[in-house]
Structure formats: structure tokens, C-alpha cells
N, C-alpha and C. Protein backbone atom coordinates (compact mmCIF):
# COMPACT_ATOMS: atom_id res chain seq x y z
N UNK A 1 0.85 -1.20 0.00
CA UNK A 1 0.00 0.00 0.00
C UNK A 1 0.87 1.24 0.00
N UNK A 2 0.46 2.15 -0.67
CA UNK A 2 1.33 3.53 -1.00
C UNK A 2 0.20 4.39 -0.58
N UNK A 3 0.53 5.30 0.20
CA UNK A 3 -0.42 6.90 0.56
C UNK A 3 -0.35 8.20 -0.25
N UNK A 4 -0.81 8.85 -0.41
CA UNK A 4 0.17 9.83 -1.09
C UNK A 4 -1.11 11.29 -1.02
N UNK A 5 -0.96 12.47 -0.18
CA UNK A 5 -1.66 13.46 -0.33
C UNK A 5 -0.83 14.94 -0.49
N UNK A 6 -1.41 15.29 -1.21
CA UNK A 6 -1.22 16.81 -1.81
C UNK A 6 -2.41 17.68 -1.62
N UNK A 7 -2.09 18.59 -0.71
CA UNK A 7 -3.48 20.08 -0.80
C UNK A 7 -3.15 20.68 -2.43
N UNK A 8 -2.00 20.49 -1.98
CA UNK A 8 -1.80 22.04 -3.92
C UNK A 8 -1.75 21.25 -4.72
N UNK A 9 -1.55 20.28 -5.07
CA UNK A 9 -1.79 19.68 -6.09
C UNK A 9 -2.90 18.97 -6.71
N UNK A 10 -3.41 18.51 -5.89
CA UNK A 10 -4.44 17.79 -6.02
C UNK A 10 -6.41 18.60 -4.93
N UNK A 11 -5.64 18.41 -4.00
CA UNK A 11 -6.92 19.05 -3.44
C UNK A 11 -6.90 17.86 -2.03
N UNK A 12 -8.23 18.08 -1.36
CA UNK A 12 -8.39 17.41 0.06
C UNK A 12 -8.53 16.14 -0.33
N UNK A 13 -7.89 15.17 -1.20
CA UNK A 13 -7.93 14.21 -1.70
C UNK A 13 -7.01 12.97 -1.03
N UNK A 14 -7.02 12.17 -0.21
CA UNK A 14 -5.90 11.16 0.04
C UNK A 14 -5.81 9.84 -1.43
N UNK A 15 -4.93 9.65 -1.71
CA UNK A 15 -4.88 8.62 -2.89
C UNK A 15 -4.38 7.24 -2.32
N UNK A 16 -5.17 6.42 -2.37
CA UNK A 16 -4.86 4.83 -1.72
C UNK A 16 -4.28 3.79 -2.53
N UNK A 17 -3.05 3.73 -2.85
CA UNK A 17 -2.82 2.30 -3.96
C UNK A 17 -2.88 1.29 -3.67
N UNK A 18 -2.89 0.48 -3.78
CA UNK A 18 -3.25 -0.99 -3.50
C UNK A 18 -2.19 -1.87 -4.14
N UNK A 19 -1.99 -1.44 -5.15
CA UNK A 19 -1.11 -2.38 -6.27
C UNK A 19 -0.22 -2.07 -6.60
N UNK A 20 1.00 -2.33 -7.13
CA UNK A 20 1.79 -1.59 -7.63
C UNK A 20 2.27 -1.48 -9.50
N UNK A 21 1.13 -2.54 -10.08
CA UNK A 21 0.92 -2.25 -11.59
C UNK A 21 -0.28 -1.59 -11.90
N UNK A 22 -0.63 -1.68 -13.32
CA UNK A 22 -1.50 -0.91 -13.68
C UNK A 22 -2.79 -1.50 -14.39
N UNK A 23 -3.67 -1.39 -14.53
CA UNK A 23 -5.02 -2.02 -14.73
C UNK A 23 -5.11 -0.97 -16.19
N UNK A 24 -5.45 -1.97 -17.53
CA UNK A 24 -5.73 -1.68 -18.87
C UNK A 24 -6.82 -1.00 -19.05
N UNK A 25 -7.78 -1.30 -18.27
CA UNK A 25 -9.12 -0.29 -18.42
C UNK A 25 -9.54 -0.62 -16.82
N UNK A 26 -10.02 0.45 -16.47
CA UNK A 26 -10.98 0.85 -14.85
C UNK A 26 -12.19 1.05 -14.70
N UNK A 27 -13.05 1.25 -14.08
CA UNK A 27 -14.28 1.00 -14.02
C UNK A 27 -13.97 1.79 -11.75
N UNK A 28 -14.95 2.67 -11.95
CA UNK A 28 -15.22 3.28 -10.46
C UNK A 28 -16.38 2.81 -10.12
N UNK A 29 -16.42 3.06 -8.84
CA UNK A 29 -17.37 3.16 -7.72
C UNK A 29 -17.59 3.91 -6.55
N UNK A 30 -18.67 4.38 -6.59
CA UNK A 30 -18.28 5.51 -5.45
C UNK A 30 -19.84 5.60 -4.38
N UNK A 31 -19.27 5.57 -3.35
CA UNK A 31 -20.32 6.23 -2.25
C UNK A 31 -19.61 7.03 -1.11
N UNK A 32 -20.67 7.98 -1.41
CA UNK A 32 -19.97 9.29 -0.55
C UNK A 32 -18.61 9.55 -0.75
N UNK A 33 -17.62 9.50 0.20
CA UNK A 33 -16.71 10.30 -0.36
C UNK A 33 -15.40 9.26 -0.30
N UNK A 34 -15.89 8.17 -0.78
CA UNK A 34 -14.67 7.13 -1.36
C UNK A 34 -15.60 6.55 -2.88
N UNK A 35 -14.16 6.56 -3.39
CA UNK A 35 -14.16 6.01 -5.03
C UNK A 35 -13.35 4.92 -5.02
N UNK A 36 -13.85 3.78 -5.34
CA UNK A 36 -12.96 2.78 -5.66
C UNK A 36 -12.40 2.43 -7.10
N UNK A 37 -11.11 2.45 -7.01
CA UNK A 37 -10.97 2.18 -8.88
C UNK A 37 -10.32 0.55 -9.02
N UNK A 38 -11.13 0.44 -9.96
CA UNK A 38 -11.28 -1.31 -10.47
C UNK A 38 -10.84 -1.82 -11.50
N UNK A 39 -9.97 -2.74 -11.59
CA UNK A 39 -9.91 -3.44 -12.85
C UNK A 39 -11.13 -4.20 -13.32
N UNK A 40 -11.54 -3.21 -14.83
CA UNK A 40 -12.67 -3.51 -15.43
C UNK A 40 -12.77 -4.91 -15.69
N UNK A 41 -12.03 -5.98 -15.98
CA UNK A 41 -12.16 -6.89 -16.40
C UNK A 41 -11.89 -8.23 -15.32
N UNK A 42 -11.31 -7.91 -13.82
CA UNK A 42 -11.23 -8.75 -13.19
C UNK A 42 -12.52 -8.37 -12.02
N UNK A 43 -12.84 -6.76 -11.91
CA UNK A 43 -12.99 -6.64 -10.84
C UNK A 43 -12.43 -6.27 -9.33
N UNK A 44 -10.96 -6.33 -9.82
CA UNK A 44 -10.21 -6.22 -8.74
C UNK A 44 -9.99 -4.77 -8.17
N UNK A 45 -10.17 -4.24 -6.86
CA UNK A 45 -9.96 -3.32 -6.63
C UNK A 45 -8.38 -2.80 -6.36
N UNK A 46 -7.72 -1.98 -7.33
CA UNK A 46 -6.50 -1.45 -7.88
C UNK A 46 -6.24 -0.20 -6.38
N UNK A 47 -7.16 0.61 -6.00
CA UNK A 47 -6.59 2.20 -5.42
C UNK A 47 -7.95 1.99 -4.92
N UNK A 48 -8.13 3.35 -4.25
CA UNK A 48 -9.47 4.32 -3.79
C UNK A 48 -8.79 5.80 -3.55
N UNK A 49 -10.13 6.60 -3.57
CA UNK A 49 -9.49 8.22 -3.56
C UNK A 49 -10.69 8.33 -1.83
N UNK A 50 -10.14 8.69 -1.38
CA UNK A 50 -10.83 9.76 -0.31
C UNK A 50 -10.83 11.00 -0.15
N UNK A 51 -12.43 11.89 -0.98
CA UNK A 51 -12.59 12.86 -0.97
C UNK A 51 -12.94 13.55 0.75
N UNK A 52 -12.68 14.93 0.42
CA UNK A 52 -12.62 15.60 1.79
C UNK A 52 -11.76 14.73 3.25
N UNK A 53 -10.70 14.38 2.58
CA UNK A 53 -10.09 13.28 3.78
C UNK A 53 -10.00 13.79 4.94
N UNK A 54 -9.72 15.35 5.13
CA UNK A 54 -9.37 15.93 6.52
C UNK A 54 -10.57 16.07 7.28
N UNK A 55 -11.85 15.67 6.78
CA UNK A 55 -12.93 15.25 7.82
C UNK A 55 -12.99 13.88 8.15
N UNK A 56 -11.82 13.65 7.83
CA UNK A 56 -12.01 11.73 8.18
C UNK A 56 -10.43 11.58 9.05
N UNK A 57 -9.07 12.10 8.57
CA UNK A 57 -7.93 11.80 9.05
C UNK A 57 -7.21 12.81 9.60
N UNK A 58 -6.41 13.10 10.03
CA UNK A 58 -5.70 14.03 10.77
C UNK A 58 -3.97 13.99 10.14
N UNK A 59 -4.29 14.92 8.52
CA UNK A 59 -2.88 14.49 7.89
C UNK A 59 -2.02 15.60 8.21
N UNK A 60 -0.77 15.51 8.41
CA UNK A 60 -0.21 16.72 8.42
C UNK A 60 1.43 16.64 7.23
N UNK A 61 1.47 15.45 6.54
CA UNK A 61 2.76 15.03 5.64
C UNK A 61 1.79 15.58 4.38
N UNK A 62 2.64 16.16 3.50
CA UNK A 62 2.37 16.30 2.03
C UNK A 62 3.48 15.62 1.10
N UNK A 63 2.61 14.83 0.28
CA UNK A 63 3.61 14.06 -0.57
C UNK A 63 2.82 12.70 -0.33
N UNK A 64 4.19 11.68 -0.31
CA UNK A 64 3.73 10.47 0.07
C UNK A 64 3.64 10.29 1.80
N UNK A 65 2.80 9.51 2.25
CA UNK A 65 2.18 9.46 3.32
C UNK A 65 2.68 8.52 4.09
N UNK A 66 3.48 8.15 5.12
CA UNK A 66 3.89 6.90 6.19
C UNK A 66 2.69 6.24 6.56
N UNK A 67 2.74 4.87 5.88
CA UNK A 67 1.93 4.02 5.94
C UNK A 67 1.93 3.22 7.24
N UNK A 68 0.89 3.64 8.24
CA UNK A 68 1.18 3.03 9.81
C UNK A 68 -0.06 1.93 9.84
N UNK A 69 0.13 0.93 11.30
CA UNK A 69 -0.99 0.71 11.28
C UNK A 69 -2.26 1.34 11.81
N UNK A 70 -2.11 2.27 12.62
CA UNK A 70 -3.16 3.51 12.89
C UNK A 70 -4.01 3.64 11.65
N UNK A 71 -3.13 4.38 10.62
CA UNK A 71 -3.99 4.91 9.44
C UNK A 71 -4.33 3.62 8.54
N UNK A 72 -3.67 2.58 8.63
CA UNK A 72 -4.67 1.18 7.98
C UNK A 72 -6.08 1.12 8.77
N UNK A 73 -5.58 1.15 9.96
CA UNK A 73 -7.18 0.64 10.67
C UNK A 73 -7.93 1.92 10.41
N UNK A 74 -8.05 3.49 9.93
CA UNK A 74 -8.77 4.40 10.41
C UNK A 74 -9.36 3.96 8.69
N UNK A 75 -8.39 3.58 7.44
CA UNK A 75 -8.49 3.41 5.95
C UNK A 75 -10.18 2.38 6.54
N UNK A 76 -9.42 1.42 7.19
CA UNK A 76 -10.33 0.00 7.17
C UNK A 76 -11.85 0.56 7.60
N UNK A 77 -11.74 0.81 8.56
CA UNK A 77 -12.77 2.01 9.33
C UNK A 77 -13.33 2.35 8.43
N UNK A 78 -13.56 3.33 7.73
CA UNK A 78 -14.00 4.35 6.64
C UNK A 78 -14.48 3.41 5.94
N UNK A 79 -13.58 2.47 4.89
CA UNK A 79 -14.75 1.41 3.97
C UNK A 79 -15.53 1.20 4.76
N UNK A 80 -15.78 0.26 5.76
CA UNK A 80 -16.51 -0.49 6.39
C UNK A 80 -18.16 0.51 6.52
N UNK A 81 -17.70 1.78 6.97
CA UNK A 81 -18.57 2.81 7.43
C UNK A 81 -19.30 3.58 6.00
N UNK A 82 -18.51 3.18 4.88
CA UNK A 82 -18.96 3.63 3.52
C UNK A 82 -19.69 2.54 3.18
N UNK A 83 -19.53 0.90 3.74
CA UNK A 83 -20.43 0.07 3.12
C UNK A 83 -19.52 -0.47 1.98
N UNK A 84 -18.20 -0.81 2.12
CA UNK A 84 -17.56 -1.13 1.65
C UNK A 84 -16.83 -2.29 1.56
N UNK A 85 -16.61 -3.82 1.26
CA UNK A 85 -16.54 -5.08 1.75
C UNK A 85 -15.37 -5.12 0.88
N UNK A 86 -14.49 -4.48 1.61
CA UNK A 86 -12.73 -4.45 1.17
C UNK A 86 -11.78 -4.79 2.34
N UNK A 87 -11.41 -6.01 2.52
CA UNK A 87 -9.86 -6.21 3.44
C UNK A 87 -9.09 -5.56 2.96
N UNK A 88 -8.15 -4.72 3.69
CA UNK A 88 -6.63 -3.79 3.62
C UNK A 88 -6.42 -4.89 4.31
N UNK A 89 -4.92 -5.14 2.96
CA UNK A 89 -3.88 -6.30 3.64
C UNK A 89 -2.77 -5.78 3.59
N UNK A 90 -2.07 -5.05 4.12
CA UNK A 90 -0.59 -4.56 4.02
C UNK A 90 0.46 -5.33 4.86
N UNK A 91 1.84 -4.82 4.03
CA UNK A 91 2.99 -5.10 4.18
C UNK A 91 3.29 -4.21 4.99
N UNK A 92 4.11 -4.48 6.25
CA UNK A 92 4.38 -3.25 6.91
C UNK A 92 6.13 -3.25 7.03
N UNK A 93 6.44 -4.50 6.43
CA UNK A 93 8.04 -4.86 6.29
C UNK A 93 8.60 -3.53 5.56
N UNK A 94 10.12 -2.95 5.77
CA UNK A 94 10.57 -2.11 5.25
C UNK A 94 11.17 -2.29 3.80
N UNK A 95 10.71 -1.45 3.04
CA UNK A 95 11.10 -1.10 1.79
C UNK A 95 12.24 -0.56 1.02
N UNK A 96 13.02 0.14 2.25
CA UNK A 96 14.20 0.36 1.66
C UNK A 96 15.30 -0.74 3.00
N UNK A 97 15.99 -1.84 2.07
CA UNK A 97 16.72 -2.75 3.35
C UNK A 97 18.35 -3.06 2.63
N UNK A 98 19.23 -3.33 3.47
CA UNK A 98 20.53 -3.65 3.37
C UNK A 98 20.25 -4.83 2.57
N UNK A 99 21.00 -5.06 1.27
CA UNK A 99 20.90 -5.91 0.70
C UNK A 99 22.73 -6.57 -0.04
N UNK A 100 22.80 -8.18 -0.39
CA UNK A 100 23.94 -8.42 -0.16
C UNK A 100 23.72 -8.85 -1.65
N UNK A 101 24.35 -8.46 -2.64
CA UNK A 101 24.80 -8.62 -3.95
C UNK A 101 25.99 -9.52 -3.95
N UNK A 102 25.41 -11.26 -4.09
CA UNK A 102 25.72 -12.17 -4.57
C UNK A 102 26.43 -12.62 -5.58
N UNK A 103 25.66 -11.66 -6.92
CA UNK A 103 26.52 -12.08 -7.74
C UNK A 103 26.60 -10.95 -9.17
N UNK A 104 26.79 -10.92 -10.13
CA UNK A 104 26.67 -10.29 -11.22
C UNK A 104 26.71 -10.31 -12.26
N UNK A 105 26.35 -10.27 -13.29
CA UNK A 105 26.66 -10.34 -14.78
C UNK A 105 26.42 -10.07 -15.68
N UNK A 106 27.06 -9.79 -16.44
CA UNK A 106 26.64 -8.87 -17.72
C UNK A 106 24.88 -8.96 -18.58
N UNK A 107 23.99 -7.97 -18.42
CA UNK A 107 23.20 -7.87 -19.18
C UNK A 107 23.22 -8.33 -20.90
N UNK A 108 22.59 -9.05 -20.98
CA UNK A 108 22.77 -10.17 -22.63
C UNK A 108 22.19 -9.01 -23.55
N UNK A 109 21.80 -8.34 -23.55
CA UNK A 109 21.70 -7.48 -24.44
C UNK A 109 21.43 -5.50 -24.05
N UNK A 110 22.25 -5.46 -23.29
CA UNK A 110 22.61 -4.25 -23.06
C UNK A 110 24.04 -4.09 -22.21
N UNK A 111 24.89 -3.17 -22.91
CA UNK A 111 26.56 -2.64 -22.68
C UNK A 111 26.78 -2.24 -21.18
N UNK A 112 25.68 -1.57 -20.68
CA UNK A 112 25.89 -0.58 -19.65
C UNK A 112 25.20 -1.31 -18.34
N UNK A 113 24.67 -2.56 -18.60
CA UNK A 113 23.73 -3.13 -17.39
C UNK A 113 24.32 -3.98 -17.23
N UNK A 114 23.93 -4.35 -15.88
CA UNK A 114 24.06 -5.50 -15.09
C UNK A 114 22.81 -6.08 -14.52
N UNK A 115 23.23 -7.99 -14.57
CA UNK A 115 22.21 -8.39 -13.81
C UNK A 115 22.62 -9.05 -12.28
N UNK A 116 22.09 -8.53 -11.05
CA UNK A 116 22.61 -8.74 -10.18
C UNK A 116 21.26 -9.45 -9.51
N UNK A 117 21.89 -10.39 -8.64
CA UNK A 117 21.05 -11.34 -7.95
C UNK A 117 21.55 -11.10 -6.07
N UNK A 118 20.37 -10.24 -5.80
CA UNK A 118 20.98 -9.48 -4.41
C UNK A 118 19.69 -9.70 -3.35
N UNK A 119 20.59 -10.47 -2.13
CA UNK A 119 20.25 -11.35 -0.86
C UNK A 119 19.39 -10.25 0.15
N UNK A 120 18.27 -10.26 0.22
CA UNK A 120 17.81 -8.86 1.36
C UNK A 120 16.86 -9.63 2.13
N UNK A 121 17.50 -10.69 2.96
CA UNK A 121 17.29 -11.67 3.92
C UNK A 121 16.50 -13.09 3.61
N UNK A 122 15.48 -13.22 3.49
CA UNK A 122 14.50 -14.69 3.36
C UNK A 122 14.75 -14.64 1.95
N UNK A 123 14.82 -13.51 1.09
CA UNK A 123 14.61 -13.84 -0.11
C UNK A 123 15.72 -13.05 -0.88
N UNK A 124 16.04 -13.42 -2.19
CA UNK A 124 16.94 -13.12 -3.41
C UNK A 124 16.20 -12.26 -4.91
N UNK A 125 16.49 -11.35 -4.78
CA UNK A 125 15.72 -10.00 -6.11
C UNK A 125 17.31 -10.47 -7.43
N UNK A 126 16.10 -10.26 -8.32
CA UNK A 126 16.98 -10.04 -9.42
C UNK A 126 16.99 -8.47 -9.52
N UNK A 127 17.76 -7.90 -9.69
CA UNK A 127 18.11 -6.72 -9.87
C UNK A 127 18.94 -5.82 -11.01
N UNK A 128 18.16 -5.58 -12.28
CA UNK A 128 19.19 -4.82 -13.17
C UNK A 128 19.47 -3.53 -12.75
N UNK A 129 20.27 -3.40 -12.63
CA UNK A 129 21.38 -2.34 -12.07
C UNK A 129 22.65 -1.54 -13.40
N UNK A 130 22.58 -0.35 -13.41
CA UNK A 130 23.40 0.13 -14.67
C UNK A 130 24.64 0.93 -13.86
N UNK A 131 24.46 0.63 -12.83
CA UNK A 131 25.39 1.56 -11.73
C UNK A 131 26.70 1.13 -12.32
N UNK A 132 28.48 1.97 -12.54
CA UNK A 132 29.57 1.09 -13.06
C UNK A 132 30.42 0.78 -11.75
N UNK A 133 29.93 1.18 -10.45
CA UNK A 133 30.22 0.43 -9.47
C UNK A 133 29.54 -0.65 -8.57
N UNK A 134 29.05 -1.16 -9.06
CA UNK A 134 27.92 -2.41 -8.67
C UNK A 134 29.05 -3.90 -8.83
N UNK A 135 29.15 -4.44 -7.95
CA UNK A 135 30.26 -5.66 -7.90
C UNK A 135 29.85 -6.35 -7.10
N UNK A 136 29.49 -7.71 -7.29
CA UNK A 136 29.62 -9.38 -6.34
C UNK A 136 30.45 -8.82 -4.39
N UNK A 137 29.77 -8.88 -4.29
CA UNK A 137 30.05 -8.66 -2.28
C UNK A 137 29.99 -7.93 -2.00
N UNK A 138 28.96 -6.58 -2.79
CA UNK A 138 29.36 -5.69 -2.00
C UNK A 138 27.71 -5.51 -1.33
N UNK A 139 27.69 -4.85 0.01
CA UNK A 139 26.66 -4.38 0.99
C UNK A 139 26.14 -3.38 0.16
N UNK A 140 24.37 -3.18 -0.39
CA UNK A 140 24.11 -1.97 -0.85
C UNK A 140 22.47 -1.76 -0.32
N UNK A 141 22.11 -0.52 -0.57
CA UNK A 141 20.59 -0.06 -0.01
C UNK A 141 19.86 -0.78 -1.20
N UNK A 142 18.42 -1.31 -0.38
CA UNK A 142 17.94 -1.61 -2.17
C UNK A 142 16.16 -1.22 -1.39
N UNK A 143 15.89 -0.45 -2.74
CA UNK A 143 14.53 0.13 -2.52
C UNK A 143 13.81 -1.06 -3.72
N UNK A 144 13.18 -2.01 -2.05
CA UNK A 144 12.21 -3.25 -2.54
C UNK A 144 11.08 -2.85 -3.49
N UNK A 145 9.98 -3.69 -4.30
CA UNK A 145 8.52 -2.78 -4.62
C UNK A 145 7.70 -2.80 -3.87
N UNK A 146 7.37 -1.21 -4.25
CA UNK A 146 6.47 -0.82 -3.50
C UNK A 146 6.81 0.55 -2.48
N UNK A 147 8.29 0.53 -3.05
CA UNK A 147 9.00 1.44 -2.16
C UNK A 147 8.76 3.10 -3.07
N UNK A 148 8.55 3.94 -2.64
CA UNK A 148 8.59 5.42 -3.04
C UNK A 148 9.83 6.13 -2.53
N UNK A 149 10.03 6.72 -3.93
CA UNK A 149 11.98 7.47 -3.73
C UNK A 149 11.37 8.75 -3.44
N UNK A 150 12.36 9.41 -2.80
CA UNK A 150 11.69 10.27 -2.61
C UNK A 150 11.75 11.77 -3.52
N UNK A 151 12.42 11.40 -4.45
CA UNK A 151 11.66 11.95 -5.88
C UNK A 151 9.76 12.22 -6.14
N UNK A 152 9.55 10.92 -5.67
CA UNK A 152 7.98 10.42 -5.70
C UNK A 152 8.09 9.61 -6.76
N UNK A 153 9.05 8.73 -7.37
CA UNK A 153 9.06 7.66 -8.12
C UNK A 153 8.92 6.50 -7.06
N UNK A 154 7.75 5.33 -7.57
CA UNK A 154 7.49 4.30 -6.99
C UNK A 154 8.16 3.11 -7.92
N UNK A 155 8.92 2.24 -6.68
CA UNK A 155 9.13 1.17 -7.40
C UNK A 155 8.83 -0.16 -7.98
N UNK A 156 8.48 -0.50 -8.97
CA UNK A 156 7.55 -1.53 -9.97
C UNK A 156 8.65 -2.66 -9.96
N UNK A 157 7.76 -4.20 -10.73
CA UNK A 157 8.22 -5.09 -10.59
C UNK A 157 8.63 -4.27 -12.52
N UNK A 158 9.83 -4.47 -12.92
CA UNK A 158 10.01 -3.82 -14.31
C UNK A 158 10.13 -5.23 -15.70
N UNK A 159 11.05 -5.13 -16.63
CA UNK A 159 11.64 -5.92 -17.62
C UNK A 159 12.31 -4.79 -18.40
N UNK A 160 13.82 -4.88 -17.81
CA UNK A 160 14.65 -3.83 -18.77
C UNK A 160 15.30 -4.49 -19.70
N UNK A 161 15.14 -4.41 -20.97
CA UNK A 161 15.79 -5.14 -22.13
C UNK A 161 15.39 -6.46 -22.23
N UNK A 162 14.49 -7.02 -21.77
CA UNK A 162 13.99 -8.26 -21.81
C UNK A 162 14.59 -9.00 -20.92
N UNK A 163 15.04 -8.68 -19.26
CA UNK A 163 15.28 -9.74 -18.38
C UNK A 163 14.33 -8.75 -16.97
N UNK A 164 13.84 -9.75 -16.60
CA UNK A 164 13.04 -9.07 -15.17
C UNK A 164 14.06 -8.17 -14.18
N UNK A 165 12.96 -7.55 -13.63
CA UNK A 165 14.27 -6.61 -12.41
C UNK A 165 12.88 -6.34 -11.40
N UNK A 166 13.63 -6.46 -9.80
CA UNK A 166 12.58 -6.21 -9.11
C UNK A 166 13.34 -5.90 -7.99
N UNK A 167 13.32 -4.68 -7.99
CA UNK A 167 13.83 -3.51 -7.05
C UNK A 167 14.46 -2.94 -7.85
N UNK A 168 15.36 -1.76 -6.51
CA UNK A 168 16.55 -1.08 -7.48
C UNK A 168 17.79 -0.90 -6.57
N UNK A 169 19.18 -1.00 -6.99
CA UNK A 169 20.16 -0.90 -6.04
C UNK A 169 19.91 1.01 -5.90
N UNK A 170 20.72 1.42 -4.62
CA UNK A 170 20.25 3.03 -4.82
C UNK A 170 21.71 3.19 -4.89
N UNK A 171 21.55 4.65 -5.27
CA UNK A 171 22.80 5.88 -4.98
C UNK A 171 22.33 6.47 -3.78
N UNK A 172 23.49 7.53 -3.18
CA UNK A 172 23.27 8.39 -1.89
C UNK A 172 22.17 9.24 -2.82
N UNK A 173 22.44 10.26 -3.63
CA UNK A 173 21.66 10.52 -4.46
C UNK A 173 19.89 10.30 -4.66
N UNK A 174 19.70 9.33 -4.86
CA UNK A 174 18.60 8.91 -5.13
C UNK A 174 17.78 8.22 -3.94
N UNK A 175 18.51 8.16 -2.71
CA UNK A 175 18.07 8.29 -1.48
C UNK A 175 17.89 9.87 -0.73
N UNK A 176 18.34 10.57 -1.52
CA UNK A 176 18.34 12.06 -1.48
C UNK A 176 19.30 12.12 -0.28
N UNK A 177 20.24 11.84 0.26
CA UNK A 177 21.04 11.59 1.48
C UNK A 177 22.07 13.18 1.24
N UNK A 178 22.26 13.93 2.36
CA UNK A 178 22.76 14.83 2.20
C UNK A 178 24.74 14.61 1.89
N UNK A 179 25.17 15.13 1.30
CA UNK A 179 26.84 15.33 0.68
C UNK A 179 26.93 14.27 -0.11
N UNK A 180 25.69 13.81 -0.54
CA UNK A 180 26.10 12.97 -1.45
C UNK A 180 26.81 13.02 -2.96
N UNK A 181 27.31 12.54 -3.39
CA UNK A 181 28.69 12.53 -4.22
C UNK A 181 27.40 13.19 -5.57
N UNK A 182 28.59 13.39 -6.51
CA UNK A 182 27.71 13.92 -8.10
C UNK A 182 27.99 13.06 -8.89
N UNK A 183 29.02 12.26 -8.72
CA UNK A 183 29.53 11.36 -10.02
C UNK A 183 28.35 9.93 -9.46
N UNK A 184 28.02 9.46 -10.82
CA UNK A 184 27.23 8.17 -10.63
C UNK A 184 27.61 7.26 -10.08
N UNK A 185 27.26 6.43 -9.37
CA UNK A 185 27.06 5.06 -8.57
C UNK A 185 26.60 4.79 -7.17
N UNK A 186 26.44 3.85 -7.32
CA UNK A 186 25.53 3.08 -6.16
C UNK A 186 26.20 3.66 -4.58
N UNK A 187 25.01 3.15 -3.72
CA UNK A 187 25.91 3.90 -1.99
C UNK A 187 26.20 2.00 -1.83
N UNK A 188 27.68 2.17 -1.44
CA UNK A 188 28.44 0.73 -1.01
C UNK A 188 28.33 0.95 0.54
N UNK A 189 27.48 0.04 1.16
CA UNK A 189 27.43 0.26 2.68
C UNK A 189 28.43 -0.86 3.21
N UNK A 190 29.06 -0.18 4.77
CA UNK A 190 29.94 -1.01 5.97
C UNK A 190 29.79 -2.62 5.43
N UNK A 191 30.78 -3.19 5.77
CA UNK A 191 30.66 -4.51 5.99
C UNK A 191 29.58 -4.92 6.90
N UNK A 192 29.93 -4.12 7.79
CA UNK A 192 29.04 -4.76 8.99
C UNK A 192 27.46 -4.39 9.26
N UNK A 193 27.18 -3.56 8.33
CA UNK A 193 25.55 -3.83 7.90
C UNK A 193 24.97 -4.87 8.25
N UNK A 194 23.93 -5.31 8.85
CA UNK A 194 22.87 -6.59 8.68
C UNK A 194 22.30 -6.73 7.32
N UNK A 195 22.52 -7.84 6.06
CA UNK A 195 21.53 -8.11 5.20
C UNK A 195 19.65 -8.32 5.81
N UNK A 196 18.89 -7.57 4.99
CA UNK A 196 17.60 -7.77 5.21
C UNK A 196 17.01 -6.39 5.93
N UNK A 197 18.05 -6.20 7.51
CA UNK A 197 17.52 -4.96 8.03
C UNK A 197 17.05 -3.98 7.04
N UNK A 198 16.17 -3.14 7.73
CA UNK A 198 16.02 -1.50 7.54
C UNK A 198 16.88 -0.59 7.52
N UNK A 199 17.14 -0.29 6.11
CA UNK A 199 18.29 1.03 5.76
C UNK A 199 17.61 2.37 6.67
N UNK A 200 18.52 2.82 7.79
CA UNK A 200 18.44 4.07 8.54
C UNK A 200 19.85 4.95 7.63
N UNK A 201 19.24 6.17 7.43
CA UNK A 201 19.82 6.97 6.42
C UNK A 201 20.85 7.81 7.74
């Protein structure tokens, strides 16, 4: 689940994702002041918008929103009270985690990529990575999916050049981390990092 509210941009609107791909055609629903948006052809509910949210939540972040369990249960609340027969099932595991790059190798049909197969505890991400410091052992941040940079780019399960990628290794940069370097590549974290933990910036 991704949050995400804007007054100036958007209006008293909270935006609820659910998913992190995209539905070919949608189909809404709405009572009172939730809209549900649907994949037309499965049915599946993709997002919801909550109009006039600040008579329902108490937001004070603009942008993307820290997804707690407070504001799941107040989300859950609200359907229920709209007449709404939707389980919120969230992940509350962290999205950006120390991850241990296993291994590497050249992208089969692209010069500048790599395909890296990187350890971020129970489980192993394939990861194309174009970084030219990305190398077999090294400790790096990896923003899992589902994770929002704080650009406000969200991260998708992708296919760059025709091999899957699911996450992304980061730069200091692109963690927006202050003195971070200008020349390109990845942030190489301590040895002594925990694989899996929660990257604290």
C-alpha cells in the first residue's frame, strides 16, 4: 500500500494504492466520499481516492504518506462505514533494506547493465542495475517494490531489455542523502551492515 496526499496539487484528496501495476481499463465506484478504482475486467480493486479526507484523518505530511498501522485501521474504518466489503492487507516490512549482492553479470543485451542477484534476507531479487560500481560482495541499499523514492518515483516489478528486475540498487543521491557525491554510482554500505535490516539513512 502507498499513501500519497497533496493540498496544492491535487486538493483534500488522500490517494490509496493498492497495487503496484496498472489495470488496462478501470471502471469506479463511489459512495460518498470514497471512489474505488477497479480493474474492469477482473474486478479487482487497484486504489481508492478519499474525498474531503481531513474530515475523516488528521494528515499533516504532504507528498507520500507513512503508511502506519493507525492509518490502515482508520483506511479500514471508513470502507466499512462507507459500506464497503474491502480487506486492507498490508505489508508493513521495510522497503528500503541492506541488501547483499551475490553475484553479477553482464546484461545479454545491453553494454551498460548489469544483472545482479541481491540477498535482502529470506529472499533473493533479481536486480538490473546500470550503476559502473555495482560488484559481487558488496553491501548496498535496495529500494524493494512498493517502495517510493523520494523523488515520488514508486518502485515496480520492471523488464529492462527483456530480463526481469525487481527492485533497485540506490545511490546516496537517489536516497536524497545529504553530501552525497555527483559522479554516478551506487551507496556501497559497511561490511558490517545486517543483510535484510532497515536502511536508517
Amino acid at each position: 500500500m502507498n499513501i500519497f496526499y497533496n493540498t496544492k496539487g491535487v486538493g483534500d484528496v488522500l490517494l490509496v494504492q493498492l497495487v503496484t501495476h496498472t489495470f488496462e481499463e478501470v471502471i469506479t465506484e463511489t459512495t460518498g466520499d470514497i471512489t474505488l478504482i477497479k480493474d474492469a475486467e477482473t474486478g479487482k480493486v487497484g486504489a481508492f481516492n478519499v474525498f474531503n479526507s481531513s474530515k475523516y484523518l488528521q494528515l499533516t505530511e504532504q507528498g507520500s504518506v507513512e503508511v502506519t498501522k493507525e492509518i490502515v485501521e482508520s483506511l479500514q474504518q471508513l470502507l466499512i462505514n462507507h459500506d464497503f466489503d474491502l480487506k486492507l492487507e498490508v505489508d508493513f516490512s521495510p522497503k528500503f533494506v541492506v541488501g547483499y549482492v551475490s553475484s553479477k553479470e553482464k546484461h545479454p543485451n545491453a553494454d551498460k547493465l548489469n544483472v545482479c542477484q541481491v540477498e535482502v534476507g529470506e529472499e533473493t531479487l533479481q536486480i538490473v542495475c546500470g550503476a559502473p560500481n555495482v560488484e559481487a560482495g558488496q553491501k548496498v541499499v535496495v529500494a524493494k517494490v512498493g517502495a517510493v523514492m523520494p523523488s515520488g518515483l514508486m518502485i515496480k516489478d520492471a523488464e529492462l531489455r527483456g530480463v526481469a528486475s525487481s527492485g533497485m540498487i540506490c545511490s546516496a543521491k537517489e536516497l536524497a542523502l545529504p553530501d552525497a557525491p555527483t559522479e554516478k554510482g551506487i551507496l556501497v554500505l559497511e561490511d558490517t551492515a545486517e543483510i535484510g535490516s532497515a536502511f536508517q539513512a
